[in-house]
PDB file of N, CA and C in Angstrom:
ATOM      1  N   UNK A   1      -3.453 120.574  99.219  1.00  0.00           N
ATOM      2  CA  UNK A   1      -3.257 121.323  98.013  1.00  0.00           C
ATOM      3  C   UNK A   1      -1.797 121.327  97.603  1.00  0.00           C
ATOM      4  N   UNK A   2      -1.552 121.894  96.221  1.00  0.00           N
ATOM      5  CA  UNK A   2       0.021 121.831  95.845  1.00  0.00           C
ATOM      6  C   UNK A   2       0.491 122.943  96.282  1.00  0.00           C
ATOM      7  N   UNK A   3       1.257 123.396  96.016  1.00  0.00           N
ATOM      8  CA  UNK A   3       2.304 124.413  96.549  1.00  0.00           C
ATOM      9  C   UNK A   3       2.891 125.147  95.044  1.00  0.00           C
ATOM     10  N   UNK A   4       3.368 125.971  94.478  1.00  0.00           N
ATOM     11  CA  UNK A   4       4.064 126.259  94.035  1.00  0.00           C
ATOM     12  C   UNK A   4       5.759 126.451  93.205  1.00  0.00           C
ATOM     13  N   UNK A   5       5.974 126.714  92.614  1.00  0.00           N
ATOM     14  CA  UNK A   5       7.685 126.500  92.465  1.00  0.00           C
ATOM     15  C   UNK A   5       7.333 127.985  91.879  1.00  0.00           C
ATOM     16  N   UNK A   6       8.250 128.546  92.061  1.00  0.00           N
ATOM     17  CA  UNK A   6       8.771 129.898  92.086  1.00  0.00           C
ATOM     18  C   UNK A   6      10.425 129.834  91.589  1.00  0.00           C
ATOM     19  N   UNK A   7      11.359 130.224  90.183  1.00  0.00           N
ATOM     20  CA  UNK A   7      12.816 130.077  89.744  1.00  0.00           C
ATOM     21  C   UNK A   7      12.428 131.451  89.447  1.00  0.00           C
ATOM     22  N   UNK A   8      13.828 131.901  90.396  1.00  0.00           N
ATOM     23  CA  UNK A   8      14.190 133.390  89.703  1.00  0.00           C
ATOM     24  C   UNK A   8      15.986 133.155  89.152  1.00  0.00           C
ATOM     25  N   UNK A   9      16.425 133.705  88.139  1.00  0.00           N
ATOM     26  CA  UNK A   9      17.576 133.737  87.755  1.00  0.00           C
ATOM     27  C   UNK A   9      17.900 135.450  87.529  1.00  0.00           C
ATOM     28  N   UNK A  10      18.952 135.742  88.121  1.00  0.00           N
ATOM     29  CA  UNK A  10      19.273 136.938  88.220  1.00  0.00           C
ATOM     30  C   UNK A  10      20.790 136.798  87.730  1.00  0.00           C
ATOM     31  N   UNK A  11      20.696 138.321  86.725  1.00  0.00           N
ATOM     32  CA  UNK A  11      21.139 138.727  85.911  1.00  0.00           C
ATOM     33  C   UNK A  11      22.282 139.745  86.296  1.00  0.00           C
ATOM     34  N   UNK A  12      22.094 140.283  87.492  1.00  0.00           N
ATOM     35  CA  UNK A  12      23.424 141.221  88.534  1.00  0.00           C
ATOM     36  C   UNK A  12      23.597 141.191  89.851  1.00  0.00           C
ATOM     37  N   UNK A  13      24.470 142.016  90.302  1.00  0.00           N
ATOM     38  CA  UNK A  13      24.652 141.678  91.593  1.00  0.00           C
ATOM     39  C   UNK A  13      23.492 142.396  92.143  1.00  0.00           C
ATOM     40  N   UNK A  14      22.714 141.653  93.444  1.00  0.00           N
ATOM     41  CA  UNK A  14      21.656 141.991  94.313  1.00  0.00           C
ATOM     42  C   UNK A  14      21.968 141.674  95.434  1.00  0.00           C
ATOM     43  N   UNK A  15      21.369 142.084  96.689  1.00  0.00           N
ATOM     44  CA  UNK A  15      20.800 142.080  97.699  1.00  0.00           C
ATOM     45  C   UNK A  15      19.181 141.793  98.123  1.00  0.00           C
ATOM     46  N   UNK A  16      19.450 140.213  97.817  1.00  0.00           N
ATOM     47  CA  UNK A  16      18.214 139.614  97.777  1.00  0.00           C
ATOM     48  C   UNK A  16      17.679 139.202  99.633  1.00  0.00           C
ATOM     49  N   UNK A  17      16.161 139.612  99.931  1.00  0.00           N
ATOM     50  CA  UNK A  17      15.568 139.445 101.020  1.00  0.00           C
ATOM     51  C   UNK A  17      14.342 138.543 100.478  1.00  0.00           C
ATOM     52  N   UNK A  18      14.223 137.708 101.544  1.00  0.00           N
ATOM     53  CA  UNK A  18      12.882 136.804 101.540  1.00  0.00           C
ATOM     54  C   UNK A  18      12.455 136.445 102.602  1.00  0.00           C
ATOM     55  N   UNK A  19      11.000 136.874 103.100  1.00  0.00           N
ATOM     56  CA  UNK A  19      10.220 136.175 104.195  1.00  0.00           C
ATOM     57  C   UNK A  19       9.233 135.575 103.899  1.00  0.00           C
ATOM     58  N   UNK A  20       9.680 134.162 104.282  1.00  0.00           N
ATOM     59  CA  UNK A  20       8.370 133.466 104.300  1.00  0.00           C
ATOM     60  C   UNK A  20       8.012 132.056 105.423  1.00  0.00           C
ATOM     61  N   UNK A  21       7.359 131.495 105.292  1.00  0.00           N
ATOM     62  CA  UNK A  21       6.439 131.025 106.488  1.00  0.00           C
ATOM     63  C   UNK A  21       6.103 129.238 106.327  1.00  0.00           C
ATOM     64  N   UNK A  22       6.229 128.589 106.980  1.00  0.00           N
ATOM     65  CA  UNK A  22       5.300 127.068 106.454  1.00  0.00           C
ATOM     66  C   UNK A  22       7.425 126.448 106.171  1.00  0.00           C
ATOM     67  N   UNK A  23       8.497 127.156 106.615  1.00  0.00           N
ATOM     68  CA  UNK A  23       9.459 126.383 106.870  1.00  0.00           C
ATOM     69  C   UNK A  23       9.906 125.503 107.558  1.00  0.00           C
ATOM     70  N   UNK A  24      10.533 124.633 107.509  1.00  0.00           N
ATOM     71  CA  UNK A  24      10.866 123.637 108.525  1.00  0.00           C
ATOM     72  C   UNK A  24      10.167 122.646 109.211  1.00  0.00           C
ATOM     73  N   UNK A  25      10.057 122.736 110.674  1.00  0.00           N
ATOM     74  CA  UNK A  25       9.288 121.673 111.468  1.00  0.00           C
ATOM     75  C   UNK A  25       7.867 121.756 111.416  1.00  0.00           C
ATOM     76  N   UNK A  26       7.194 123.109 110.772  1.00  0.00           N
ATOM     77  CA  UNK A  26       5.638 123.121 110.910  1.00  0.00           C
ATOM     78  C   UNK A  26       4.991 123.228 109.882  1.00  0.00           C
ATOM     79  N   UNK A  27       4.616 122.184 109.810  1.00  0.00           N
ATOM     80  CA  UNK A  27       3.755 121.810 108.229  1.00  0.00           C
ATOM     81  C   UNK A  27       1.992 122.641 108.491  1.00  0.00           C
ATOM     82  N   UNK A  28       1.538 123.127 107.451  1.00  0.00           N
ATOM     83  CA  UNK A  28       0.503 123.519 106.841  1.00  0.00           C
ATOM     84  C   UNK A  28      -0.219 121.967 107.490  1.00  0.00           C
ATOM     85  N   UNK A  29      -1.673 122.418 108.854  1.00  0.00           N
ATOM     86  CA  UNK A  29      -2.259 121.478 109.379  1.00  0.00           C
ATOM     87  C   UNK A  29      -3.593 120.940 108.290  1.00  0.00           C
ATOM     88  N   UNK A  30      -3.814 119.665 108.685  1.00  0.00           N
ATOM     89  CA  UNK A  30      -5.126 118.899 107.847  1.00  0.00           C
ATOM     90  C   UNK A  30      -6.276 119.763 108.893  1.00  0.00           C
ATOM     91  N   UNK A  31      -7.324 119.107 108.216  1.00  0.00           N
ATOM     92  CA  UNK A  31      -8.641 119.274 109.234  1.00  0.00           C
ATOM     93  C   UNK A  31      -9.517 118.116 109.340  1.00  0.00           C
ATOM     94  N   UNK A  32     -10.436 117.853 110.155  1.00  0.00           N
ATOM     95  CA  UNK A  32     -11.202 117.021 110.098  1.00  0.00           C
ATOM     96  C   UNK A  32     -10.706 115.751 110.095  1.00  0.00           C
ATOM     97  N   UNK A  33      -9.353 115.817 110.381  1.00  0.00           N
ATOM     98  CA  UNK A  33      -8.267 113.909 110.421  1.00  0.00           C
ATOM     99  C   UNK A  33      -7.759 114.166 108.992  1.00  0.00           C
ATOM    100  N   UNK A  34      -7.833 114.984 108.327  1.00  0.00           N
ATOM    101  CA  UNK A  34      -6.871 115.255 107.139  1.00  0.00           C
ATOM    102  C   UNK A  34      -5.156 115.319 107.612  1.00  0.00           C
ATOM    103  N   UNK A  35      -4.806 114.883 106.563  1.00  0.00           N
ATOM    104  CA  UNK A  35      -3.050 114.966 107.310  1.00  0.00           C
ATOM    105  C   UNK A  35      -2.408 116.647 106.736  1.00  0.00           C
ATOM    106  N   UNK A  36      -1.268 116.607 107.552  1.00  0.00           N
ATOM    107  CA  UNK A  36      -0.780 117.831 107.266  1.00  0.00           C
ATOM    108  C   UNK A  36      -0.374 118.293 105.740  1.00  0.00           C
ATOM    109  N   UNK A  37       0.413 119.195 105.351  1.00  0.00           N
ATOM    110  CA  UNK A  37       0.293 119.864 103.852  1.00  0.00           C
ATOM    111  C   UNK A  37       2.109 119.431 103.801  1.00  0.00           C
ATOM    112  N   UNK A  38       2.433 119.790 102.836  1.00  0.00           N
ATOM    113  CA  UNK A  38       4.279 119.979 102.770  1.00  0.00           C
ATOM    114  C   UNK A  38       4.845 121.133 103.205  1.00  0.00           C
ATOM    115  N   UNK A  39       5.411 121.457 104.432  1.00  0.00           N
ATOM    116  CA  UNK A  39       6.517 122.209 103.977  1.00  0.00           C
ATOM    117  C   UNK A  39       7.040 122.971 102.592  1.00  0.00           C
ATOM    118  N   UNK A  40       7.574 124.481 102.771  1.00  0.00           N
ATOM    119  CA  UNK A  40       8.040 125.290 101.706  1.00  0.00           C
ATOM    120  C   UNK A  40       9.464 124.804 101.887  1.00  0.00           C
ATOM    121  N   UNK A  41      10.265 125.194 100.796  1.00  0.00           N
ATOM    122  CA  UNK A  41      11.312 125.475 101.213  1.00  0.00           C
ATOM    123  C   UNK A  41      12.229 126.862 100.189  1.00  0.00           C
ATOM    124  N   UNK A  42      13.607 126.978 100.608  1.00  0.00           N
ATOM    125  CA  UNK A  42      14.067 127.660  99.563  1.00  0.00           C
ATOM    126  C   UNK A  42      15.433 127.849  99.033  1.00  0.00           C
ATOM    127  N   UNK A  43      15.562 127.673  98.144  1.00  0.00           N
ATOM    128  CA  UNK A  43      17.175 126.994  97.356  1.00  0.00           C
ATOM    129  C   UNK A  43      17.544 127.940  96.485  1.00  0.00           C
ATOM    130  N   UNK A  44      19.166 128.485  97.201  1.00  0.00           N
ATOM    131  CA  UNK A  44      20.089 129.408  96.185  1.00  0.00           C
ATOM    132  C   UNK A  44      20.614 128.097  95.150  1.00  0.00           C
ATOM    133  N   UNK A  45      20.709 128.186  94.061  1.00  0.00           N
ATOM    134  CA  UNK A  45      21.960 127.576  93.414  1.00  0.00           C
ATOM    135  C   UNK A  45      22.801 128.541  92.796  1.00  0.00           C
ATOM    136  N   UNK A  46      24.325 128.433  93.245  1.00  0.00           N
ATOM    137  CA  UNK A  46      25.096 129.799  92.399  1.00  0.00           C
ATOM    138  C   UNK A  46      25.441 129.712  91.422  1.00  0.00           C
ATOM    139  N   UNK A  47      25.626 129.922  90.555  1.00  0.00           N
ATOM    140  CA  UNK A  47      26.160 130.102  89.012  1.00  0.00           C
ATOM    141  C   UNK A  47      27.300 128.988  88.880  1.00  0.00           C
ATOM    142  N   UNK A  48      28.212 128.906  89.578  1.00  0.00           N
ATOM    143  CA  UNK A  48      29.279 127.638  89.845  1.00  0.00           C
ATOM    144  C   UNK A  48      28.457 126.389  90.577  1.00  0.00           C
ATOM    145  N   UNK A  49      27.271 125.840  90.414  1.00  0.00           N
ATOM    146  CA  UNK A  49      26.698 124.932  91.072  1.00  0.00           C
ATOM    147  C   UNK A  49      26.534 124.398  91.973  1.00  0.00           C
ATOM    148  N   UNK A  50      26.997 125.586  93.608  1.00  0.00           N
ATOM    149  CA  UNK A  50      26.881 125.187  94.887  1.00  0.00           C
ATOM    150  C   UNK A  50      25.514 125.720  95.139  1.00  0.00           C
ATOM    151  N   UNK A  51      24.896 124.509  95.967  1.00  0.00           N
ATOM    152  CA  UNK A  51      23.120 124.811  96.340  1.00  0.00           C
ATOM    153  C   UNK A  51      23.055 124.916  97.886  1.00  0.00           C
ATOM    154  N   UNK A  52      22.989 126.000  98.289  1.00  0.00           N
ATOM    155  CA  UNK A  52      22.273 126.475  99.715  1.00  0.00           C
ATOM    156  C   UNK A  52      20.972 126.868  99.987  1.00  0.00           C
ATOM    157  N   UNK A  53      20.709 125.895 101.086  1.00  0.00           N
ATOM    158  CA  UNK A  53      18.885 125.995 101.788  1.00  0.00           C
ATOM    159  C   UNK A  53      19.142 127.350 102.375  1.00  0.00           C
ATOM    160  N   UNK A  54      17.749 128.273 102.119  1.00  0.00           N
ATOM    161  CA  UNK A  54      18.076 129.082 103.414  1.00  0.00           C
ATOM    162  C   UNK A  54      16.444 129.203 103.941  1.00  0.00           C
ATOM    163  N   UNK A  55      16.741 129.816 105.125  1.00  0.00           N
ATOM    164  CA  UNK A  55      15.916 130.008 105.863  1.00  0.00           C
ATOM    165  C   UNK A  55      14.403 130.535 105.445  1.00  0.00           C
ATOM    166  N   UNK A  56      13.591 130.288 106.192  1.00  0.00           N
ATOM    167  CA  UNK A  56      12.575 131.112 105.627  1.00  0.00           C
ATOM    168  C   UNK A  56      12.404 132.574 106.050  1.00  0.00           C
ATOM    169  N   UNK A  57      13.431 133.120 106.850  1.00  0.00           N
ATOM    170  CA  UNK A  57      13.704 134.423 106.271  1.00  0.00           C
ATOM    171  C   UNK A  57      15.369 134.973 106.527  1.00  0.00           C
ATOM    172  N   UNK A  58      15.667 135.319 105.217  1.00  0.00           N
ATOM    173  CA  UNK A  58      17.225 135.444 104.764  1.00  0.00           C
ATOM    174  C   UNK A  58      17.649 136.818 104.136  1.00  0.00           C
ATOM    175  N   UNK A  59      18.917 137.252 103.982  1.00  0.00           N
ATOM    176  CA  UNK A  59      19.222 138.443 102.828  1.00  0.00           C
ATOM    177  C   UNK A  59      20.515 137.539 102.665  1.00  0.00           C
ATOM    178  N   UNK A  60      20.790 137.498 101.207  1.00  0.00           N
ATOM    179  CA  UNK A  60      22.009 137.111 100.827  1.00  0.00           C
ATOM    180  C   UNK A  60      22.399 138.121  99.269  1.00  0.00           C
ATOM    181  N   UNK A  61      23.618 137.894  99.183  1.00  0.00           N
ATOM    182  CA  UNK A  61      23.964 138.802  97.756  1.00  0.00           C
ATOM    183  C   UNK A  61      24.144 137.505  96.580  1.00  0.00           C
ATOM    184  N   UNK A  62      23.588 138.063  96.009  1.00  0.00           N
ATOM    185  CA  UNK A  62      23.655 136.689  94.579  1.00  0.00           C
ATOM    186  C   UNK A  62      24.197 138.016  93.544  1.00  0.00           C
ATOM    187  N   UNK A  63      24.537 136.673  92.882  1.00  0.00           N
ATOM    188  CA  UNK A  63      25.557 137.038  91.506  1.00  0.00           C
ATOM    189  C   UNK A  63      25.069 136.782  90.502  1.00  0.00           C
ATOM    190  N   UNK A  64      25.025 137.435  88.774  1.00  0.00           N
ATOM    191  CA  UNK A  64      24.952 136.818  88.124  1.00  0.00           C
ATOM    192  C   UNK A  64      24.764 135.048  87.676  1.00  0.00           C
ATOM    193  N   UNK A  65      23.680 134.473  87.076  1.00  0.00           N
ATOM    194  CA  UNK A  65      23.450 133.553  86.724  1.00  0.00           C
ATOM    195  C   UNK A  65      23.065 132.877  88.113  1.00  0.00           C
ATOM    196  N   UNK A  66      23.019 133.431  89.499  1.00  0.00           N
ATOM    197  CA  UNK A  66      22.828 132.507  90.665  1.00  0.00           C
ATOM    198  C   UNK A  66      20.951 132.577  90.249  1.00  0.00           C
ATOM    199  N   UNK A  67      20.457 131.336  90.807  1.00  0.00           N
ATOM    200  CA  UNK A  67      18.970 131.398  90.909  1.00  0.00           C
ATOM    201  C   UNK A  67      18.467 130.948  92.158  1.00  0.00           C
ATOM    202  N   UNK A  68      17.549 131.450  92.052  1.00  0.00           N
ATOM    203  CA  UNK A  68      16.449 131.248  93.424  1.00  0.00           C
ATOM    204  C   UNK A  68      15.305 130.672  93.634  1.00  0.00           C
ATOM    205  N   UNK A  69      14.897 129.518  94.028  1.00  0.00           N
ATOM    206  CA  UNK A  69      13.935 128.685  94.033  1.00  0.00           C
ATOM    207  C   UNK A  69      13.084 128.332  95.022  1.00  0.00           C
ATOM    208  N   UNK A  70      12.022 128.991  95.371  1.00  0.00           N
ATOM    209  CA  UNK A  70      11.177 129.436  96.398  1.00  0.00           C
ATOM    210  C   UNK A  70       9.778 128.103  95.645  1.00  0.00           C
ATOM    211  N   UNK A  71      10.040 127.216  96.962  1.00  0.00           N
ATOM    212  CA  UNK A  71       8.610 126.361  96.753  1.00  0.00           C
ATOM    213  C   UNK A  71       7.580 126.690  97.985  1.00  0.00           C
ATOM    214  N   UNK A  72       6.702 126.976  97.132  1.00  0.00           N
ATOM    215  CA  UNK A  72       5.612 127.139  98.690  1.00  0.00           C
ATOM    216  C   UNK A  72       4.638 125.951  99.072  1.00  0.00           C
ATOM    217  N   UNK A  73       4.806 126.147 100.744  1.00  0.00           N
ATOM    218  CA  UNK A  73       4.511 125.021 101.163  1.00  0.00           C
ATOM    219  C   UNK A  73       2.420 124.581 100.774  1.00  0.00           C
ATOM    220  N   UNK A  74       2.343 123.029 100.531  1.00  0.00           N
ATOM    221  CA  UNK A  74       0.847 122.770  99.993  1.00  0.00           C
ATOM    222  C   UNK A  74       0.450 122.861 101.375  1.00  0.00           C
ATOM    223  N   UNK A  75      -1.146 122.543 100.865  1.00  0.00           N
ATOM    224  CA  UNK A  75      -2.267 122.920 101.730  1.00  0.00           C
ATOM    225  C   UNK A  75      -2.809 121.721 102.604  1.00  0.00           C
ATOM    226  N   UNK A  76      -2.999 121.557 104.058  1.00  0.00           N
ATOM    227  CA  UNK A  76      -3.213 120.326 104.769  1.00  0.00           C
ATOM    228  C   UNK A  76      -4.036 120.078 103.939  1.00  0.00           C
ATOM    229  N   UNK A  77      -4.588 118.352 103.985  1.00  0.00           N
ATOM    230  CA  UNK A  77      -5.725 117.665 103.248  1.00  0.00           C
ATOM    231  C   UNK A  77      -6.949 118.230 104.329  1.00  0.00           C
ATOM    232  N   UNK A  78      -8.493 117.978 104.006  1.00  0.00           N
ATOM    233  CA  UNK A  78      -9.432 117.765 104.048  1.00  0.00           C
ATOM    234  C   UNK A  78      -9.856 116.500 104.335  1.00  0.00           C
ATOM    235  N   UNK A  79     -10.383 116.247 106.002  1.00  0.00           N
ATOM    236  CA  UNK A  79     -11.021 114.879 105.804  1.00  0.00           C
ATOM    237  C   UNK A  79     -10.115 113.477 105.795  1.00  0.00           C
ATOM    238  N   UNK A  80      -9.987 112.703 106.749  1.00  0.00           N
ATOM    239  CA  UNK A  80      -9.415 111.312 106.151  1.00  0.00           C
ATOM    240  C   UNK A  80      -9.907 110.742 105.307  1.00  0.00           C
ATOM    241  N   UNK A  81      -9.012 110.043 104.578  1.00  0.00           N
ATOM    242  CA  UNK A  81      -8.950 108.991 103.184  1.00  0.00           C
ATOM    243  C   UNK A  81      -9.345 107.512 104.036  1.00  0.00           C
ATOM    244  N   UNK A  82      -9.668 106.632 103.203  1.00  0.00           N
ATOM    245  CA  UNK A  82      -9.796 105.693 103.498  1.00  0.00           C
ATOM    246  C   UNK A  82      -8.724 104.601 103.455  1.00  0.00           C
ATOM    247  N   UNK A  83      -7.440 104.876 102.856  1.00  0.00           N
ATOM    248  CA  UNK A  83      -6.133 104.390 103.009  1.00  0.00           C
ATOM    249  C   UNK A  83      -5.574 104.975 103.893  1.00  0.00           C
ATOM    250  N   UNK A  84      -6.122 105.854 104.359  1.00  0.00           N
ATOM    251  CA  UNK A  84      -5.259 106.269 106.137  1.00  0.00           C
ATOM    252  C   UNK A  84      -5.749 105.126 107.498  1.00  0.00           C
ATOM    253  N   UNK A  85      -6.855 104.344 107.206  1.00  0.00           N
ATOM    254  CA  UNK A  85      -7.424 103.111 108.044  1.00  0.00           C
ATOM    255  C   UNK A  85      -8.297 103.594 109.031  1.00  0.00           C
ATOM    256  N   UNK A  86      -9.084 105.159 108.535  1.00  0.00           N
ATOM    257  CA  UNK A  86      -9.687 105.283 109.690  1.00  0.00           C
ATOM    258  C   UNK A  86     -11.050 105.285 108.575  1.00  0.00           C
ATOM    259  N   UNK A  87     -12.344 104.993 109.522  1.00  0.00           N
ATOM    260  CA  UNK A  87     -13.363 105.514 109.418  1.00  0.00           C
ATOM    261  C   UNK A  87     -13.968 106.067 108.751  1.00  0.00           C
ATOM    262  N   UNK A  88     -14.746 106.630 107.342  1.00  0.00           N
ATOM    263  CA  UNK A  88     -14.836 107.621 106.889  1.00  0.00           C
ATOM    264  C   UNK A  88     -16.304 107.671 106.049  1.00  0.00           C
ATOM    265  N   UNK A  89     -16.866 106.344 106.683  1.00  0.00           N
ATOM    266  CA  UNK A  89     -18.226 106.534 106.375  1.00  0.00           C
ATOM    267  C   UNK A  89     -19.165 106.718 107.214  1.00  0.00           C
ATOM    268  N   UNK A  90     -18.842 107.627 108.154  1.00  0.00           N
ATOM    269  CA  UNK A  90     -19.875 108.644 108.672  1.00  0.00           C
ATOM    270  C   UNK A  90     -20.771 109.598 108.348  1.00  0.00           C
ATOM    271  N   UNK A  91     -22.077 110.049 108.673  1.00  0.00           N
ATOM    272  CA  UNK A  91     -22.513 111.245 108.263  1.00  0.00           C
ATOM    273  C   UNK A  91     -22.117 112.225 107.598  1.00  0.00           C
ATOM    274  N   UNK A  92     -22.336 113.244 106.998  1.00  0.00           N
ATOM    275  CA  UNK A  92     -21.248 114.251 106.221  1.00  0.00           C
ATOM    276  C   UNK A  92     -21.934 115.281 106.835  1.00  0.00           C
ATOM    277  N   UNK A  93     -22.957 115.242 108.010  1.00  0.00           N
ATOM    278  CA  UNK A  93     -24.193 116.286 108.652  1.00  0.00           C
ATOM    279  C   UNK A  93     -23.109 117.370 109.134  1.00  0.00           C
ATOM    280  N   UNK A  94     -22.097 116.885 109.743  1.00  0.00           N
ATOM    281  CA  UNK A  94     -21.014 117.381 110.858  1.00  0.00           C
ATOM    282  C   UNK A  94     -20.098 118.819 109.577  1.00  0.00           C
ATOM    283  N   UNK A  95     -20.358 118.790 108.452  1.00  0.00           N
ATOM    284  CA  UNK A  95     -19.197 118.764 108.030  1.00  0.00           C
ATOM    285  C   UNK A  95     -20.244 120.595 107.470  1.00  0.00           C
ATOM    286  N   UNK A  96     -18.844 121.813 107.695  1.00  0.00           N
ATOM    287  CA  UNK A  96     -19.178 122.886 107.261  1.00  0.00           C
ATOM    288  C   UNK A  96     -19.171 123.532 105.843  1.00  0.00           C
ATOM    289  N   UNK A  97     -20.204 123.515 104.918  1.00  0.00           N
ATOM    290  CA  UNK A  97     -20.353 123.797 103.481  1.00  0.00           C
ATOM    291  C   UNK A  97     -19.537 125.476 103.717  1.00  0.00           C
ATOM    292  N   UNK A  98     -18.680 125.617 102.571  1.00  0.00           N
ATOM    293  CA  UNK A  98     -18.346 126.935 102.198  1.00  0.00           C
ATOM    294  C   UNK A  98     -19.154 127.292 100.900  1.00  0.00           C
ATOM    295  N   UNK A  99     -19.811 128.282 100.513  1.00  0.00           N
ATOM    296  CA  UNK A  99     -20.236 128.839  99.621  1.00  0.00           C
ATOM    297  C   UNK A  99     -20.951 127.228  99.030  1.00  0.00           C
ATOM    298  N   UNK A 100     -20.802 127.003  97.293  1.00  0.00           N
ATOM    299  CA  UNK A 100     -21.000 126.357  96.969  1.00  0.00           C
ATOM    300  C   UNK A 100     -20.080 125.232  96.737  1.00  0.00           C
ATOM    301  N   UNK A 101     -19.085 124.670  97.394  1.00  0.00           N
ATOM    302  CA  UNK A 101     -18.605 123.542  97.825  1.00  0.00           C
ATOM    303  C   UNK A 101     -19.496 122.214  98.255  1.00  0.00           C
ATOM    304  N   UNK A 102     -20.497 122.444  98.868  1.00  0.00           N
ATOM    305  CA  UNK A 102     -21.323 121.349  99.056  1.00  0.00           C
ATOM    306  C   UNK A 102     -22.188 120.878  98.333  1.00  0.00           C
TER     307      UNK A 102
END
């Protein structure tokens, strides 16, 4: 699945906090031989055009015109593709219907 983009631009001085999850080395898992999802990440740019990553969980003070750009991480795939070189015309017997998905 996609992920999100999230731009905040702030207008005074704050004491901005953010926790969030799906940073760094551990990607959002596939299922069923689906591959993993993307990584979030999250980007100050300050008003004078220096861009800092921060963590997925931070407090920093932003300034006027600084913005904040919170992408959230997508959703592992479903299932291998058939350009991944595996297999994928098997039964579909194995496979768990949610609601009306199937």
């Amino acid at each position: 699945g996609d992920g999100v983009v999230r731009r905040m631009e702030f207008l005074k001085t704050l004491t901005v906090s953010i926790v969030s999850q799906r940073r760094g080395a551990y990607s959002p898992y596939g299922l069923h031989g689906g591959g993993p999802g993307a990584t979030g990440k999250n980007t100050l740019t300050r008003a004078g055009g220096q861009i800092e990553s921060l963590p997925s969980s931070a407090q920093v003070t932003v300034e006027p015109g600084d913005m904040l750009a919170i992408e959230t991480p997508g959703g592992g795939a479903w299932r291998a593709t058939a350009n991944q070189g595996i297999d994928i015309s098997a039964s579909h017997d194995d496979v768990i219907c949610l609601a009306h998905l199937c």
